[in-house]
Protein backbone atom coordinates (compact mmCIF):
# COMPACT_ATOMS: atom_id res chain seq x y z
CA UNK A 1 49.47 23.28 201.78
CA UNK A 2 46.42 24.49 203.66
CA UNK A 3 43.83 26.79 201.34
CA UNK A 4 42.39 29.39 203.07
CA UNK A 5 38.56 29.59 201.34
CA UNK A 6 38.73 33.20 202.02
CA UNK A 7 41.95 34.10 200.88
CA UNK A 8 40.91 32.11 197.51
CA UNK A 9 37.48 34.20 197.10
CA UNK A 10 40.43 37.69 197.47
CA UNK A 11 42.48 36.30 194.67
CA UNK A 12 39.07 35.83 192.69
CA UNK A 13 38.19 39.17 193.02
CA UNK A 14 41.09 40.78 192.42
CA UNK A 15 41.24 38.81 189.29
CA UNK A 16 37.75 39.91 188.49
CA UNK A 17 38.20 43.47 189.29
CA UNK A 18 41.27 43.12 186.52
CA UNK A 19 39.53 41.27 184.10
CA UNK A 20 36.79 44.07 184.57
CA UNK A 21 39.26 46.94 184.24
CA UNK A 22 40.33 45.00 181.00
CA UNK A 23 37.03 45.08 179.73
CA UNK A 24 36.09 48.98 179.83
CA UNK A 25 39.56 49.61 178.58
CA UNK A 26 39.07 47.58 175.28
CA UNK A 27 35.74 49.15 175.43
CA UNK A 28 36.90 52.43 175.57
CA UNK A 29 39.27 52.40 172.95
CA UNK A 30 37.06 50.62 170.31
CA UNK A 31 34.48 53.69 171.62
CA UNK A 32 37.91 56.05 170.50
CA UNK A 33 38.30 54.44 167.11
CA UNK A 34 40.38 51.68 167.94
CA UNK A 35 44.11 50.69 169.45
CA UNK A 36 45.78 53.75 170.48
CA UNK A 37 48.94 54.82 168.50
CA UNK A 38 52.30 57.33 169.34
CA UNK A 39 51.52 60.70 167.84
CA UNK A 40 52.97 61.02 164.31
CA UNK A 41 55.23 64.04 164.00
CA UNK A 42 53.68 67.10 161.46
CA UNK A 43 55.63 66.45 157.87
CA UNK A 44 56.02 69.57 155.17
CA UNK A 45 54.95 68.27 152.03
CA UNK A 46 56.22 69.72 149.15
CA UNK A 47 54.61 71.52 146.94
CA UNK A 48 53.58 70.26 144.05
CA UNK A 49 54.47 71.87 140.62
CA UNK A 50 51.96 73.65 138.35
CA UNK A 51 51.82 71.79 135.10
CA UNK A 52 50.52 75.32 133.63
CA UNK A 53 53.07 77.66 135.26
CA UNK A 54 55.91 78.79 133.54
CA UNK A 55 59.12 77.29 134.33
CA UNK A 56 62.56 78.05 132.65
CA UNK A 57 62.57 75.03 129.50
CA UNK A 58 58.91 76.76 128.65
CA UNK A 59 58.51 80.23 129.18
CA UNK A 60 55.47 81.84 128.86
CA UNK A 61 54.85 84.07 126.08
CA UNK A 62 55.23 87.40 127.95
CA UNK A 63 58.99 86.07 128.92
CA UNK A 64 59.81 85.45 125.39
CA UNK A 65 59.21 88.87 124.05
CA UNK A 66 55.91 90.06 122.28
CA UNK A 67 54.80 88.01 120.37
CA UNK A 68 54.14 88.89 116.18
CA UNK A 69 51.37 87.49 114.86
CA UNK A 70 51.49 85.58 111.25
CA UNK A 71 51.27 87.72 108.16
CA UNK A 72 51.68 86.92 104.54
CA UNK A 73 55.22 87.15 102.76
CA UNK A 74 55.27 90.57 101.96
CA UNK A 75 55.58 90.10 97.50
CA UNK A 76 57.68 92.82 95.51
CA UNK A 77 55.51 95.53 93.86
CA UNK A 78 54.41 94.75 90.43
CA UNK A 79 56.30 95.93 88.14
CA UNK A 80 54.96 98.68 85.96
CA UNK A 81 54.79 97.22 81.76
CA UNK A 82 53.63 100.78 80.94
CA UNK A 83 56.55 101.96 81.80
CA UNK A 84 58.91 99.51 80.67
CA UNK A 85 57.35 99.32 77.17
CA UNK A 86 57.89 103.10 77.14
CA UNK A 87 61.50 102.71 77.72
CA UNK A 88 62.22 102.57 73.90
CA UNK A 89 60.16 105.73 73.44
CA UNK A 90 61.62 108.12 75.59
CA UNK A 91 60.72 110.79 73.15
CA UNK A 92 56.78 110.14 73.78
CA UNK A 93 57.73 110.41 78.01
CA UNK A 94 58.17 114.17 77.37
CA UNK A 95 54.86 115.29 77.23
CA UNK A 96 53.64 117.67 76.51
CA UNK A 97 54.47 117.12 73.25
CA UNK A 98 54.12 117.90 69.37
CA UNK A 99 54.46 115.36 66.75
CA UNK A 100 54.19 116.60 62.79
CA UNK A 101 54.65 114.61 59.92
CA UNK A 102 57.70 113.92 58.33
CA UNK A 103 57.31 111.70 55.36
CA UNK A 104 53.73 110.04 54.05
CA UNK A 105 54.23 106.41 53.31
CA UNK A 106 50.35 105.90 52.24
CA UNK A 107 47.31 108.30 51.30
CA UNK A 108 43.91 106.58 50.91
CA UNK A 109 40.53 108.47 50.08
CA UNK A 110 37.60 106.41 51.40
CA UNK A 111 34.60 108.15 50.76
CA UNK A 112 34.48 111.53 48.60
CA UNK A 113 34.70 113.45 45.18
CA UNK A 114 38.19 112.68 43.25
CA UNK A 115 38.91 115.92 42.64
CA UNK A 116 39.22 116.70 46.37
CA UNK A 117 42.56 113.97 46.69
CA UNK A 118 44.95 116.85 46.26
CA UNK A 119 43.88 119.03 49.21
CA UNK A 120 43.55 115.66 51.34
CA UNK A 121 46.50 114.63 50.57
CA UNK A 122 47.94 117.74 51.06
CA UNK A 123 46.07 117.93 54.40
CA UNK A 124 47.40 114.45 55.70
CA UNK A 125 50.57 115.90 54.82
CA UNK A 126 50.63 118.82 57.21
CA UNK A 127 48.51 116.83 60.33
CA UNK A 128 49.83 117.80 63.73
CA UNK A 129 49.22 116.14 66.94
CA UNK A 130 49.85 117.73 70.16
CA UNK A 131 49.86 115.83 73.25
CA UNK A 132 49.50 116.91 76.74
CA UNK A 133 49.67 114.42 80.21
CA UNK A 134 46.50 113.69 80.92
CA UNK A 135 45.47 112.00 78.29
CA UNK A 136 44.17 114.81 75.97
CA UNK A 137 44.89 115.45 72.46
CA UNK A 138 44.47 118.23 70.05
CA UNK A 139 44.60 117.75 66.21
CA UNK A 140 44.99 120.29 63.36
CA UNK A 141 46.22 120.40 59.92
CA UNK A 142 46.29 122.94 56.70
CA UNK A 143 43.08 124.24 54.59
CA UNK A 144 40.34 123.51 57.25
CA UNK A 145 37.77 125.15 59.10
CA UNK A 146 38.79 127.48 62.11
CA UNK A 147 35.08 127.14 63.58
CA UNK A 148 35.58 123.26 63.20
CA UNK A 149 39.61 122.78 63.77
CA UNK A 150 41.56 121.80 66.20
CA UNK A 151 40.08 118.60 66.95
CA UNK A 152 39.92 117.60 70.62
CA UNK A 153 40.22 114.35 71.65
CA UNK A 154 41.73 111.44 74.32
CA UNK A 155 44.59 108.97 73.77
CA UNK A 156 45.55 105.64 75.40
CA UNK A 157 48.91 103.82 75.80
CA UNK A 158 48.88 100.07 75.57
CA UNK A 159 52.37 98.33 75.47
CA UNK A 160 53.50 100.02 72.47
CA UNK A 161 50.41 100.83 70.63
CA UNK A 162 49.17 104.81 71.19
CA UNK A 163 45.43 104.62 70.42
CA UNK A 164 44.09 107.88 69.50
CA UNK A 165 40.02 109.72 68.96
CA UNK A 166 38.72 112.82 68.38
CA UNK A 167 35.61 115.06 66.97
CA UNK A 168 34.78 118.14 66.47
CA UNK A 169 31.80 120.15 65.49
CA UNK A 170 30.26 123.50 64.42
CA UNK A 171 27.28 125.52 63.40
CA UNK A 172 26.13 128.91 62.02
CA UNK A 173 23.62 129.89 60.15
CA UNK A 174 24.21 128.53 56.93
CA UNK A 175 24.47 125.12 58.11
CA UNK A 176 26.58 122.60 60.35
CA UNK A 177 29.71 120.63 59.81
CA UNK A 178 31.23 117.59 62.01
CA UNK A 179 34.71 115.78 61.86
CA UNK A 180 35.75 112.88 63.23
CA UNK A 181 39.57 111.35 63.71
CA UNK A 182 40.57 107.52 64.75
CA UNK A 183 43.87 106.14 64.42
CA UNK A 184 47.21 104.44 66.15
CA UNK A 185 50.90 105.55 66.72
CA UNK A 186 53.39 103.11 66.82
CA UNK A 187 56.04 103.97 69.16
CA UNK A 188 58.27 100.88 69.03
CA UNK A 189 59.10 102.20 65.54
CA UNK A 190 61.98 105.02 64.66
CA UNK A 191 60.36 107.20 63.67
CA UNK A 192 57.53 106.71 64.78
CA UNK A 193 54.41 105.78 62.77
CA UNK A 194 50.94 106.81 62.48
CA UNK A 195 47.69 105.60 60.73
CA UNK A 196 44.61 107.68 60.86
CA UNK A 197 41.55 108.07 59.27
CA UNK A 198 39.47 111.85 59.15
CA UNK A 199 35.97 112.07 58.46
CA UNK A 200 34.35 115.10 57.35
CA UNK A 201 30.83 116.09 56.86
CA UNK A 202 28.89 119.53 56.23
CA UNK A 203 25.31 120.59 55.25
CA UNK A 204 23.71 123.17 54.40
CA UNK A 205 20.20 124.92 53.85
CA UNK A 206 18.50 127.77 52.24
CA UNK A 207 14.92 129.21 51.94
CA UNK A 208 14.91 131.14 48.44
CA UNK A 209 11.62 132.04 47.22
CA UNK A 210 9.25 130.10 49.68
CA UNK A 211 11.59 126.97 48.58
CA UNK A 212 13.80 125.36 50.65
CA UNK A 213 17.44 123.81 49.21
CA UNK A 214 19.54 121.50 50.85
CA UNK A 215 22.64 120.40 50.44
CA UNK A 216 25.52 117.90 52.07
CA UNK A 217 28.71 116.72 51.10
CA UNK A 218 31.04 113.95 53.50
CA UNK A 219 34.73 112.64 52.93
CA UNK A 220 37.03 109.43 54.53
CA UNK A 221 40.60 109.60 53.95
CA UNK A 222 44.05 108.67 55.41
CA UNK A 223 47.22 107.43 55.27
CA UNK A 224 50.23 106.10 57.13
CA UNK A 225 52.90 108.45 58.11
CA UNK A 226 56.35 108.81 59.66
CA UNK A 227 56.17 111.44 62.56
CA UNK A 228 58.48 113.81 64.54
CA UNK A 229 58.73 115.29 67.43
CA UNK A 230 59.11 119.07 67.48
């Protein structure tokens, strides 16, 4: 086989000019980032769920109905003792009302002259009470003073104790005169009963003859009595 030297130096260069075309094409594609690849279709992800969004196992408060805040066990009203130690006394829950006395179990003179026991005893004898609902109290009984009689007073109901006070005073020109009255009902008992205690006072003064006299007298007595109403 002949070789033609100038057919070799064509083969050459057309080998070159391939090798050369190689070159800038590797060139140019590490220049675009490297080997080319087929186009990659467009995917739809989906979309991923919002942990806080409501879904249908947890609803969100405004798709389970309002919502009621905590409040304390609502506890029955307390019962009312006044009226429940009253229940025995239904008499007394009738007010206004007027108690008198209807037998004297006890007479006791504290303070005073002897010979005064028969009018106090008489006196504790015929004591009245009348009793109105707001806690007032009047108090009167035979052979007093009108200027000084009917006491006025308060009362107070604790379980089945009625605690009772009252005064009185008056004044005219002769002199002055106070009374005072303390004492308890009991209105578990039937009839019911009632210890008191009155204290009286008086003085008096007088100018005869550029001299002045003075004078002043006080009493305690009581008892313990059954009572009525009526």
């Amino acid at each position: 086989m002949v070789m033609v030297p100038g057919a070799l130096r064509c083969d050459r260069c057309v080998m070159k000019g391939r090798f050369v075309s190689m070159t800038v094409g590797c060139l140019v594609l590490a220049a675009c980032g490297g080997t080319s690849r087929a186009p990659v279709a467009a995917t739809t992800r989906p979309p991923v769920a919002d942990s806080s969004a409501p879904s249908a196992s947890h609803p969100s408060p405004s798709s389970a109905g309002p919502t009621v805040e905590d409040s304390p066990a609502s506890s029955p009203e307390p019962s009312d003792t006044g009226a429940g130690d009253r229940s025995s006394t239904a008499p007394f829950d009738d007010l206004p009302a007027t108690y008198r006395v209807s037998r004297v179990a006890g007479f006791t003179q504290y303070q005073g002259n002897p010979a005064w026991i028969p009018s106090e005893r008489s006196r504790v004898a015929n004591a009245v009470w009348e009793f109105d609902r707001d806690g007032t109290f009047a108090f009167t009984t035979s052979n007093v003073r009108t200027d000084l009689f009917p006491l006025h007073g308060t009362y107070r109901v604790e379980g089945t104790t009625l605690s009772f006070s009252a005064h009185g005073a008056a004044a005219n020109a002769g002199g002055s005169a106070h009374a005072e009255l303390i004492g308890t009902m009991d209105l578990s008992a039937d009839p019911h009963v009632v210890r008191f205690r009155l204290i009286t006072g008086s003085g008096y003064g007088a100018v005869v003859d550029d001299q002045r006299f003075a004078s002043a007298t006080a009493a305690a007595y009581g008892g313990t009595v059954a009572v009525t109403a009526g």
